[in-house]
N, C-alpha and C. Protein backbone atom coordinates (compact mmCIF):
# COMPACT_ATOMS: atom_id res chain seq x y z
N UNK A 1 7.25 -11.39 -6.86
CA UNK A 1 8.44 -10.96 -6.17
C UNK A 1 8.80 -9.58 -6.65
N UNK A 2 9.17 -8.53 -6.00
CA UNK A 2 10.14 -7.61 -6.27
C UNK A 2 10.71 -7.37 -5.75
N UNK A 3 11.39 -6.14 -6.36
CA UNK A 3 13.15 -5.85 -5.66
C UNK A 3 13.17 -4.54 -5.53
N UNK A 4 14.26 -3.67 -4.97
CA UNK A 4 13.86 -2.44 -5.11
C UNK A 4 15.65 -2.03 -4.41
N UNK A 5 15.69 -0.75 -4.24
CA UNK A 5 16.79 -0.15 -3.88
C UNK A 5 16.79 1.17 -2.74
N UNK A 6 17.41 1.04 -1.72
CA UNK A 6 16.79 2.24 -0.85
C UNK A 6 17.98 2.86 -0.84
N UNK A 7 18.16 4.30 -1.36
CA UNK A 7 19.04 5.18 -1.45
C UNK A 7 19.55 5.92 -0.26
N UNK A 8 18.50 6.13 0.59
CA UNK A 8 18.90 6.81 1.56
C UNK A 8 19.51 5.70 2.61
N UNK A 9 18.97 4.56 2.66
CA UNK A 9 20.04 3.23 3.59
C UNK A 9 21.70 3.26 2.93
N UNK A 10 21.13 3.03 1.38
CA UNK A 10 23.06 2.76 0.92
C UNK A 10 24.00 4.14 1.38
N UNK A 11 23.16 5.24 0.96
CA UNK A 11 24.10 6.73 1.23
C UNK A 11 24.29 6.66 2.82
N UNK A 12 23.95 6.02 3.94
CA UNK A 12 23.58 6.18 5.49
C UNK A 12 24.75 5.19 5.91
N UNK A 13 24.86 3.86 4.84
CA UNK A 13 26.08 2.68 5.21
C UNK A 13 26.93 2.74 4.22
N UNK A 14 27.32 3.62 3.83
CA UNK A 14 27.96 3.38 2.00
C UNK A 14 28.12 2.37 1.70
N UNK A 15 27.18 1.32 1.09
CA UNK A 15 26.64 0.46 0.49
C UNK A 15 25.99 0.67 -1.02
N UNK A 16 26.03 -0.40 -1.33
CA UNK A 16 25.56 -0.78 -2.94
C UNK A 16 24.61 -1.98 -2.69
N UNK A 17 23.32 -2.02 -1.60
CA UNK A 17 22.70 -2.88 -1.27
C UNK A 17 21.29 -2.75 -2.26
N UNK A 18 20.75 -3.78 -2.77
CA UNK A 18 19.11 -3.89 -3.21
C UNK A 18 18.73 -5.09 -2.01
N UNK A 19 17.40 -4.67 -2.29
CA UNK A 19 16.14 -5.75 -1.06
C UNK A 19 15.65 -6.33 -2.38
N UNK A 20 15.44 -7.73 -1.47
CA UNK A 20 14.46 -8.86 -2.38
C UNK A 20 13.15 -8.94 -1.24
N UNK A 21 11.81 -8.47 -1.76
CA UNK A 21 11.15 -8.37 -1.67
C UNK A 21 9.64 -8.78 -1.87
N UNK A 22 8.43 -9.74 -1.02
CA UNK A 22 7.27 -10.12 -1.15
C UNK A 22 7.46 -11.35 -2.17
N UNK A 23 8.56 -12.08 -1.40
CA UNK A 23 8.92 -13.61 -2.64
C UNK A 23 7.51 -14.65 -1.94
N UNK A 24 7.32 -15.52 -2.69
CA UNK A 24 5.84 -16.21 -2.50
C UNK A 24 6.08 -17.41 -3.54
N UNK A 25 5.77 -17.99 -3.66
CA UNK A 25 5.25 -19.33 -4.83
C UNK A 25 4.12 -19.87 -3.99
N UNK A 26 3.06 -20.24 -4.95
CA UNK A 26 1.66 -21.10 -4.09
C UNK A 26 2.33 -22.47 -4.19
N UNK A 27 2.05 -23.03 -2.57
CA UNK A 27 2.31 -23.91 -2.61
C UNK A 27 2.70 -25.36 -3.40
N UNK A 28 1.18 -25.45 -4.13
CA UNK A 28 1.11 -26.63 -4.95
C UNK A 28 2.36 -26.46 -6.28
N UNK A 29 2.83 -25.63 -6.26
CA UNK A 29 4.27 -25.19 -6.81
C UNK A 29 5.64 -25.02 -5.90
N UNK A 30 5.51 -25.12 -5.10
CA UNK A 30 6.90 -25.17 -4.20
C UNK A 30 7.76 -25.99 -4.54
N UNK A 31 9.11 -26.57 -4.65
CA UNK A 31 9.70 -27.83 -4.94
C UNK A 31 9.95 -27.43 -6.31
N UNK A 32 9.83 -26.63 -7.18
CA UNK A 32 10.33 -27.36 -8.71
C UNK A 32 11.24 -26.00 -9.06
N UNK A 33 11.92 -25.29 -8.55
CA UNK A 33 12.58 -24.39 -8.66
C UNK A 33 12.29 -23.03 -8.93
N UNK A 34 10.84 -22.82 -8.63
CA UNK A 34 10.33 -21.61 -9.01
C UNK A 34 11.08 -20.41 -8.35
N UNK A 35 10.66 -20.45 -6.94
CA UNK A 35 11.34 -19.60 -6.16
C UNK A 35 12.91 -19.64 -6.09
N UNK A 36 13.96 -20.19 -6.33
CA UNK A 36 14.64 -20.02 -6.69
C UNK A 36 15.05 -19.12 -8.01
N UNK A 37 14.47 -19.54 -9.22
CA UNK A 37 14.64 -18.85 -10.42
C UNK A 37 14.16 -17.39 -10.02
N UNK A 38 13.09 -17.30 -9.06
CA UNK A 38 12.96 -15.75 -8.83
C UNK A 38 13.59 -15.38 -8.35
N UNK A 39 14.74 -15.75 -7.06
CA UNK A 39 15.42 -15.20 -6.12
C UNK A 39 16.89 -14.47 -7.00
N UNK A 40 17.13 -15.33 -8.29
CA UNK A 40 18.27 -15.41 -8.90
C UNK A 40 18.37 -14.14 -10.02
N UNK A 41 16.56 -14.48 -10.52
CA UNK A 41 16.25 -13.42 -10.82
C UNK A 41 16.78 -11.57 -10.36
N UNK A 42 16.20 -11.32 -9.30
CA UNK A 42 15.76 -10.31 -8.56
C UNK A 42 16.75 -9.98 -8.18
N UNK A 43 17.89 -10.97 -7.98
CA UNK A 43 19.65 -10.82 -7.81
C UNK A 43 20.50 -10.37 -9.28
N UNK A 44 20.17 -10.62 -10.11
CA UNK A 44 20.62 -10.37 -11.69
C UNK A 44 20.44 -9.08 -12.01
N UNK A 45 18.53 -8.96 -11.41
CA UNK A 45 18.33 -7.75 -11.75
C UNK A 45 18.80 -6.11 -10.76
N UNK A 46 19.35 -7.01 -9.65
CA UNK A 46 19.44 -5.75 -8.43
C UNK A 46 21.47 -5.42 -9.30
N UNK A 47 21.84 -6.59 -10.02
CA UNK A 47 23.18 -6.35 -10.11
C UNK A 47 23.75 -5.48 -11.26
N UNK A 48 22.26 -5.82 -12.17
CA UNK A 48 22.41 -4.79 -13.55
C UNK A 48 22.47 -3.58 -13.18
N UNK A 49 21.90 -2.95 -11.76
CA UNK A 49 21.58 -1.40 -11.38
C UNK A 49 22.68 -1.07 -10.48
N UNK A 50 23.41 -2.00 -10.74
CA UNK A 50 25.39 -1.63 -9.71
C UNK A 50 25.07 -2.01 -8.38
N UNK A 51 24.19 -3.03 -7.64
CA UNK A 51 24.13 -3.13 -6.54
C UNK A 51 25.33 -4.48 -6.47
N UNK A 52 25.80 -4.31 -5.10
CA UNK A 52 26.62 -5.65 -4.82
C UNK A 52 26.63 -6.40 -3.76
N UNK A 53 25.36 -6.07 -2.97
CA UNK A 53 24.50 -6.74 -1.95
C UNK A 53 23.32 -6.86 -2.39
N UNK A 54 22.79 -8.20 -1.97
CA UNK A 54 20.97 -8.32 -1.95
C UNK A 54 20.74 -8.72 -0.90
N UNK A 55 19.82 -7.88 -0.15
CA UNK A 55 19.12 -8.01 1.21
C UNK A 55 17.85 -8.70 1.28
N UNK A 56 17.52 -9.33 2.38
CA UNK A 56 15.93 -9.72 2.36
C UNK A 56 15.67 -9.92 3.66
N UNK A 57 14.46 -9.57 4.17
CA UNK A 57 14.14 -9.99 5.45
C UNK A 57 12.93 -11.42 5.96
N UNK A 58 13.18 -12.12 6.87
CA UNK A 58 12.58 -13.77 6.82
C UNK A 58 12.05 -13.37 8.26
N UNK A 59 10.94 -14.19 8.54
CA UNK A 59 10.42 -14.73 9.39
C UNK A 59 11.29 -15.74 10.18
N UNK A 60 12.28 -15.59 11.26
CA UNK A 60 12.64 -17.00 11.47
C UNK A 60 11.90 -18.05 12.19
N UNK A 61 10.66 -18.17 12.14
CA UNK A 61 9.99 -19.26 12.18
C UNK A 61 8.98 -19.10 10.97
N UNK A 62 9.39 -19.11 9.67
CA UNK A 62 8.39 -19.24 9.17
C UNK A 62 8.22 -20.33 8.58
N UNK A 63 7.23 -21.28 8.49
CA UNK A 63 6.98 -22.63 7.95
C UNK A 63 7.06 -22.91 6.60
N UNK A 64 7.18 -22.17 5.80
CA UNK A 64 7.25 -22.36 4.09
C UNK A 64 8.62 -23.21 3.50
N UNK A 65 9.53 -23.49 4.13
CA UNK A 65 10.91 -23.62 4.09
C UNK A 65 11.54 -22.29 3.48
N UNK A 66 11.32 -21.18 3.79
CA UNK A 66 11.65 -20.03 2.85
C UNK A 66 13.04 -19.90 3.54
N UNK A 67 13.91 -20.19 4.55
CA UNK A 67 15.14 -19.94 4.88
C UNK A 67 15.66 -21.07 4.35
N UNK A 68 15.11 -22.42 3.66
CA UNK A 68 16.31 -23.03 3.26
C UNK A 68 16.45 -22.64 1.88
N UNK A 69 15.58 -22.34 1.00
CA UNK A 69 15.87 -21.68 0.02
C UNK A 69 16.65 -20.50 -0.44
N UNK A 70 16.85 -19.29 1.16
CA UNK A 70 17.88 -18.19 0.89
C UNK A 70 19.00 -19.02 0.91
N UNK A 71 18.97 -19.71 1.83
CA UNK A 71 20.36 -20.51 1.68
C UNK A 71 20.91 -21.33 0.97
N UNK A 72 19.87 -21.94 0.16
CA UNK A 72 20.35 -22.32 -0.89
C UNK A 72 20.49 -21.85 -2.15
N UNK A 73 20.37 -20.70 -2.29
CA UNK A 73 20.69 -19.19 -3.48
C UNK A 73 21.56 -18.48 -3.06
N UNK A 74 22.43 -18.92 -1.58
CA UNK A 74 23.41 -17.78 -0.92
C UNK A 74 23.48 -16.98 0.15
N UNK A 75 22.49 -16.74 0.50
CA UNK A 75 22.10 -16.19 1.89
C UNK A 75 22.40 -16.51 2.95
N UNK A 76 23.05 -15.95 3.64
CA UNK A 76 23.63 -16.25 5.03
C UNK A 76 22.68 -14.91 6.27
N UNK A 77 22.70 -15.36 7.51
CA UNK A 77 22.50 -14.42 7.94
C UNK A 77 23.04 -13.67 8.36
N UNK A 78 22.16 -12.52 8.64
CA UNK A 78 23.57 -11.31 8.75
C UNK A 78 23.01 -10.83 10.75
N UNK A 79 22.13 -11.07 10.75
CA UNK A 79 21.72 -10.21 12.00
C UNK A 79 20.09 -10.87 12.21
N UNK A 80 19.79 -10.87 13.76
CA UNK A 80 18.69 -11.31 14.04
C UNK A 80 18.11 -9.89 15.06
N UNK A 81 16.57 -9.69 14.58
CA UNK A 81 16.01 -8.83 14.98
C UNK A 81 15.48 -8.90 16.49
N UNK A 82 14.81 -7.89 17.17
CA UNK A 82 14.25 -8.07 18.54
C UNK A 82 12.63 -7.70 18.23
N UNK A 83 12.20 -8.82 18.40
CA UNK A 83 10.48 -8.06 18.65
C UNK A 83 9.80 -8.18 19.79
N UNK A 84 9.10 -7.37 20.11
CA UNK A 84 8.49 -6.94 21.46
C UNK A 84 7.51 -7.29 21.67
N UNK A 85 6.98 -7.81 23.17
CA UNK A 85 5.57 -8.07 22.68
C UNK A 85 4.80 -8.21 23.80
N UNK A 86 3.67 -7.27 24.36
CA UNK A 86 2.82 -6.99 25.36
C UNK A 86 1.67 -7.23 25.29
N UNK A 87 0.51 -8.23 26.00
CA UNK A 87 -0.02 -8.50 26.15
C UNK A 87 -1.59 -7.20 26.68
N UNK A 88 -2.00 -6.81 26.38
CA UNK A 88 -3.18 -5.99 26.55
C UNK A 88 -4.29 -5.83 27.59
């Protein structure tokens, strides 16, 4: 997992936002709180650097249960994207 901070987004929304970023656990580990402890992580660590948002972006269909886990670390959604898509 990492985290990171985009300066030119916070200076653009005057925000104090960090991204949680490329979160993963292999499966045969899912369930025992791993990904959580990272999410909480990566939130601790975005808060030590004065951020007071953590962002992340999801698949909303993605099969991992990875949206019940933002939500169960806090995550709400904020906005749903548009993707496009043309056939060739």
């Amino acid at each position: 997992m990492g985290w990171g901070v985009d300066e030119k987004y916070n200076t653009e929304k005057n925000k104090k936002s960090g991204w949680l970023l490329d979160i993963g656990v292999l499966k045969t580990y899912r369930g025992k709180g791993i990904g959580a402890a990272l999410m909480l992580h990566g939130m601790k660590t975005l808060r030590s650097q004065g951020m007071e948002e953590a962002l992340l972006y999801v698949d909303d269909m993605n099969i991992t249960k990875a949206l019940e886990l933002y939500e169960k670390v806090g995550f709400t959604a904020a906005k749903k994207e548009i993707v496009y898509l043309k056939e060739l």
